[in-house]
C-alpha atoms as a PDB file:
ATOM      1  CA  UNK A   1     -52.342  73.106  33.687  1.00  0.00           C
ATOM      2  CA  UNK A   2     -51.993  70.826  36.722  1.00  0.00           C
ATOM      3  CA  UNK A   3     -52.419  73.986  39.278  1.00  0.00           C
ATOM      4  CA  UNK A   4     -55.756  74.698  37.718  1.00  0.00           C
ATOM      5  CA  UNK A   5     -56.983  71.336  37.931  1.00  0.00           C
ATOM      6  CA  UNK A   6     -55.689  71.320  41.531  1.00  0.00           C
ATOM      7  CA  UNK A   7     -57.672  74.633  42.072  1.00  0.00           C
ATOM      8  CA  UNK A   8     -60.798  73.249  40.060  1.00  0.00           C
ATOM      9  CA  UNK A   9     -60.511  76.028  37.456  1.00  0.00           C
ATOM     10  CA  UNK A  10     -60.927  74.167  34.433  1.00  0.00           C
ATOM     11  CA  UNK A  11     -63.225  75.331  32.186  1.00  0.00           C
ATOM     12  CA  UNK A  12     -63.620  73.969  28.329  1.00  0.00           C
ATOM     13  CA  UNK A  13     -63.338  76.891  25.136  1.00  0.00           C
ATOM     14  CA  UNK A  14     -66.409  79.089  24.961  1.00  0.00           C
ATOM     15  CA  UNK A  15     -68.069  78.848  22.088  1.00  0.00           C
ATOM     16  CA  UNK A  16     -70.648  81.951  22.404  1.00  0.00           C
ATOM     17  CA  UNK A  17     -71.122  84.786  23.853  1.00  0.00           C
ATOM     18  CA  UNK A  18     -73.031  83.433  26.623  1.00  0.00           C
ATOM     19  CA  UNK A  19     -70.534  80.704  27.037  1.00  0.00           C
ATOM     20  CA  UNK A  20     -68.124  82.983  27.817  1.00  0.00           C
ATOM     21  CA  UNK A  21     -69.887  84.835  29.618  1.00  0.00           C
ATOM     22  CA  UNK A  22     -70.190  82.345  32.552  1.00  0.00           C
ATOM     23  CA  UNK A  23     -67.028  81.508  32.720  1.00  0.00           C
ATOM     24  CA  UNK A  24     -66.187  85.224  32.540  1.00  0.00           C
ATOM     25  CA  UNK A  25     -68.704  85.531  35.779  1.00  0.00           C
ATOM     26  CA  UNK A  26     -67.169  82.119  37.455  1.00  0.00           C
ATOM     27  CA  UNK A  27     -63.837  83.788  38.137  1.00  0.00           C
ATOM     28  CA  UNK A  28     -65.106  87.265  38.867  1.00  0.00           C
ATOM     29  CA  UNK A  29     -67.090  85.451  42.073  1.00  0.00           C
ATOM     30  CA  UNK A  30     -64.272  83.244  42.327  1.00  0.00           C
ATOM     31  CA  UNK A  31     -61.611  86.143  42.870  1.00  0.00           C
ATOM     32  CA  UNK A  32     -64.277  87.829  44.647  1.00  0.00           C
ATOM     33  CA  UNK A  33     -63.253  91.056  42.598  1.00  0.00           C
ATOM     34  CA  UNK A  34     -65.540  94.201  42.784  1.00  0.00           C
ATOM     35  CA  UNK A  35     -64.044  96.341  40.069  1.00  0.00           C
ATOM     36  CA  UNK A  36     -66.225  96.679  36.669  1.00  0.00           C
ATOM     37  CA  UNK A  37     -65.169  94.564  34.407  1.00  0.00           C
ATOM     38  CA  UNK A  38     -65.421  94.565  30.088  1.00  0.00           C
ATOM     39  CA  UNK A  39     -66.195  90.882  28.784  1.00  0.00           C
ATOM     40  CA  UNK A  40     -64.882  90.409  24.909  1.00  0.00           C
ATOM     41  CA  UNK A  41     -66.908  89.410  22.471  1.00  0.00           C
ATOM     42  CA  UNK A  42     -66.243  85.814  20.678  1.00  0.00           C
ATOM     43  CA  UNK A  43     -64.586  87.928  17.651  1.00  0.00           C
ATOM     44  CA  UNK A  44     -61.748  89.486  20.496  1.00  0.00           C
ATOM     45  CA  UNK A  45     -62.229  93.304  18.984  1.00  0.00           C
ATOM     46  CA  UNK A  46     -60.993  94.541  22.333  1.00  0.00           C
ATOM     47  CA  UNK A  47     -58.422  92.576  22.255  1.00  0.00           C
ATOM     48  CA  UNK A  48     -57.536  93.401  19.189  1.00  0.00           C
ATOM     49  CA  UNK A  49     -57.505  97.157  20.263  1.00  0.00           C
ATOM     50  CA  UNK A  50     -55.899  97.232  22.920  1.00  0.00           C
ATOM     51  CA  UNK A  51     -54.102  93.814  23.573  1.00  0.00           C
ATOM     52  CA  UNK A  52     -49.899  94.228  23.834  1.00  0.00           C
ATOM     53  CA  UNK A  53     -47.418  91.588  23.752  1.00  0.00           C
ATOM     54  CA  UNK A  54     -45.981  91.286  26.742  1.00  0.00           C
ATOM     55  CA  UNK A  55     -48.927  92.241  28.505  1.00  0.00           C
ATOM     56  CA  UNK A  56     -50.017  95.934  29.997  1.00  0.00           C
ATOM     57  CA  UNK A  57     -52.285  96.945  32.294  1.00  0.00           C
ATOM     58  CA  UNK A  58     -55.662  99.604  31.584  1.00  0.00           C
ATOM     59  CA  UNK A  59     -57.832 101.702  33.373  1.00  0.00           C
ATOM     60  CA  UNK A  60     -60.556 103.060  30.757  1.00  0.00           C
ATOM     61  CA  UNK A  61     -62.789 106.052  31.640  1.00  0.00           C
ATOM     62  CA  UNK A  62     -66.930 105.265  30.665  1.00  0.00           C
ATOM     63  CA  UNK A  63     -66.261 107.366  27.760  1.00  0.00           C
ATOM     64  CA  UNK A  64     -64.052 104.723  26.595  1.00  0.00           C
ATOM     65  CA  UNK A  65     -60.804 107.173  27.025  1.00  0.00           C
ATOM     66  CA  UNK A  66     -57.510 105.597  27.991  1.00  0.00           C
ATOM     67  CA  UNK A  67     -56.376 107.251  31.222  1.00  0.00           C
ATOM     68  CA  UNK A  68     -53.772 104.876  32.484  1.00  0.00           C
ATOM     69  CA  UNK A  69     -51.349 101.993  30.776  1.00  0.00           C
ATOM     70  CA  UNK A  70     -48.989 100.361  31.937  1.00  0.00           C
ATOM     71  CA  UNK A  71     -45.372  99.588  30.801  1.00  0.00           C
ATOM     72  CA  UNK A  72     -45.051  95.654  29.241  1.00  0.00           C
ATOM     73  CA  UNK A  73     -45.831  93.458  31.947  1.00  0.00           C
ATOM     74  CA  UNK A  74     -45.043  91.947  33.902  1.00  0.00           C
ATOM     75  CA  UNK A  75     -41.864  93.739  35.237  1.00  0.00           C
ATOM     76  CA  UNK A  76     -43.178  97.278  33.791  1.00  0.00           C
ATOM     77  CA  UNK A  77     -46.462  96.721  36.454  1.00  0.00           C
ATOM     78  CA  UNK A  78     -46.634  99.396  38.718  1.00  0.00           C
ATOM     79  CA  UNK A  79     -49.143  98.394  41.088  1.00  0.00           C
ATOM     80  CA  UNK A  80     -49.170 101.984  43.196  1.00  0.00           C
ATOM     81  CA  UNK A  81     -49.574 104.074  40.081  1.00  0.00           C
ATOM     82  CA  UNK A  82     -52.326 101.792  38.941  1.00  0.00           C
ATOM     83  CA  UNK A  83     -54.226 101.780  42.136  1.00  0.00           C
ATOM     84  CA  UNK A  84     -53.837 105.455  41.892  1.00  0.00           C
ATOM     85  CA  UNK A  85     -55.151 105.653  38.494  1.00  0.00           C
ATOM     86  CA  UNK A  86     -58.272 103.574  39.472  1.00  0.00           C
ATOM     87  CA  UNK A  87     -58.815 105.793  42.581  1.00  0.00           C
ATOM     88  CA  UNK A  88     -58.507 108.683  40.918  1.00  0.00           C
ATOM     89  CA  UNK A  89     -61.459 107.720  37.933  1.00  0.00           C
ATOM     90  CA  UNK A  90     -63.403 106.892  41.283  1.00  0.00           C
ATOM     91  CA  UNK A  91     -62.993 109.959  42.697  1.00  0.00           C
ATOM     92  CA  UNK A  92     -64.179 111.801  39.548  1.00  0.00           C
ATOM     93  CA  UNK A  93     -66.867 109.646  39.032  1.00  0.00           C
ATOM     94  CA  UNK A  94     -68.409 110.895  42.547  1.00  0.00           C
END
């Protein structure tokens, strides 16, 4: 896409693991994001769990529990509720 090449993010198809996960790292540090993330394997299993078509937004517990998603994305993002959803694991995490 010509606004990633403009933006130098232009990375070629992982091929392993490790692969993937530096370019999984390159855009963490490059969106300077601080939130955990999950990294897929190559085979996509959490994808396959819990991708939707349009897209939806998680927030999963350390036990692996659900505890917020979103309504098909992009207009069924609720930003506020999310936030709230992500404060609130952090607040029982404490």
């Amino acid at each position: 896409m010509p606004v990633n090449r403009d933006q130098q993010v232009v990375y070629t198809q992982p091929t392993s693991d490790a692969e993937r996960a530096a370019v999984a790292e390159a855009c963490l540090l490059r969106l300077h994001l601080a939130m955990p993330m999950l990294l897929d394997s190559m085979g996509d299993e959490i994808d396959a769990l819990y991708g939707a078509w349009p897209e939806r937004l998680y927030v999963i517990d350390p036990a692996g529990v659900i505890t917020y998603r979103s309504d098909p994305g992009p207009w069924g993002f609720d930003v506020a509720a999310w936030e709230q959803a992500v404060q609130c694991l952090k607040e029982n995490r404490r």
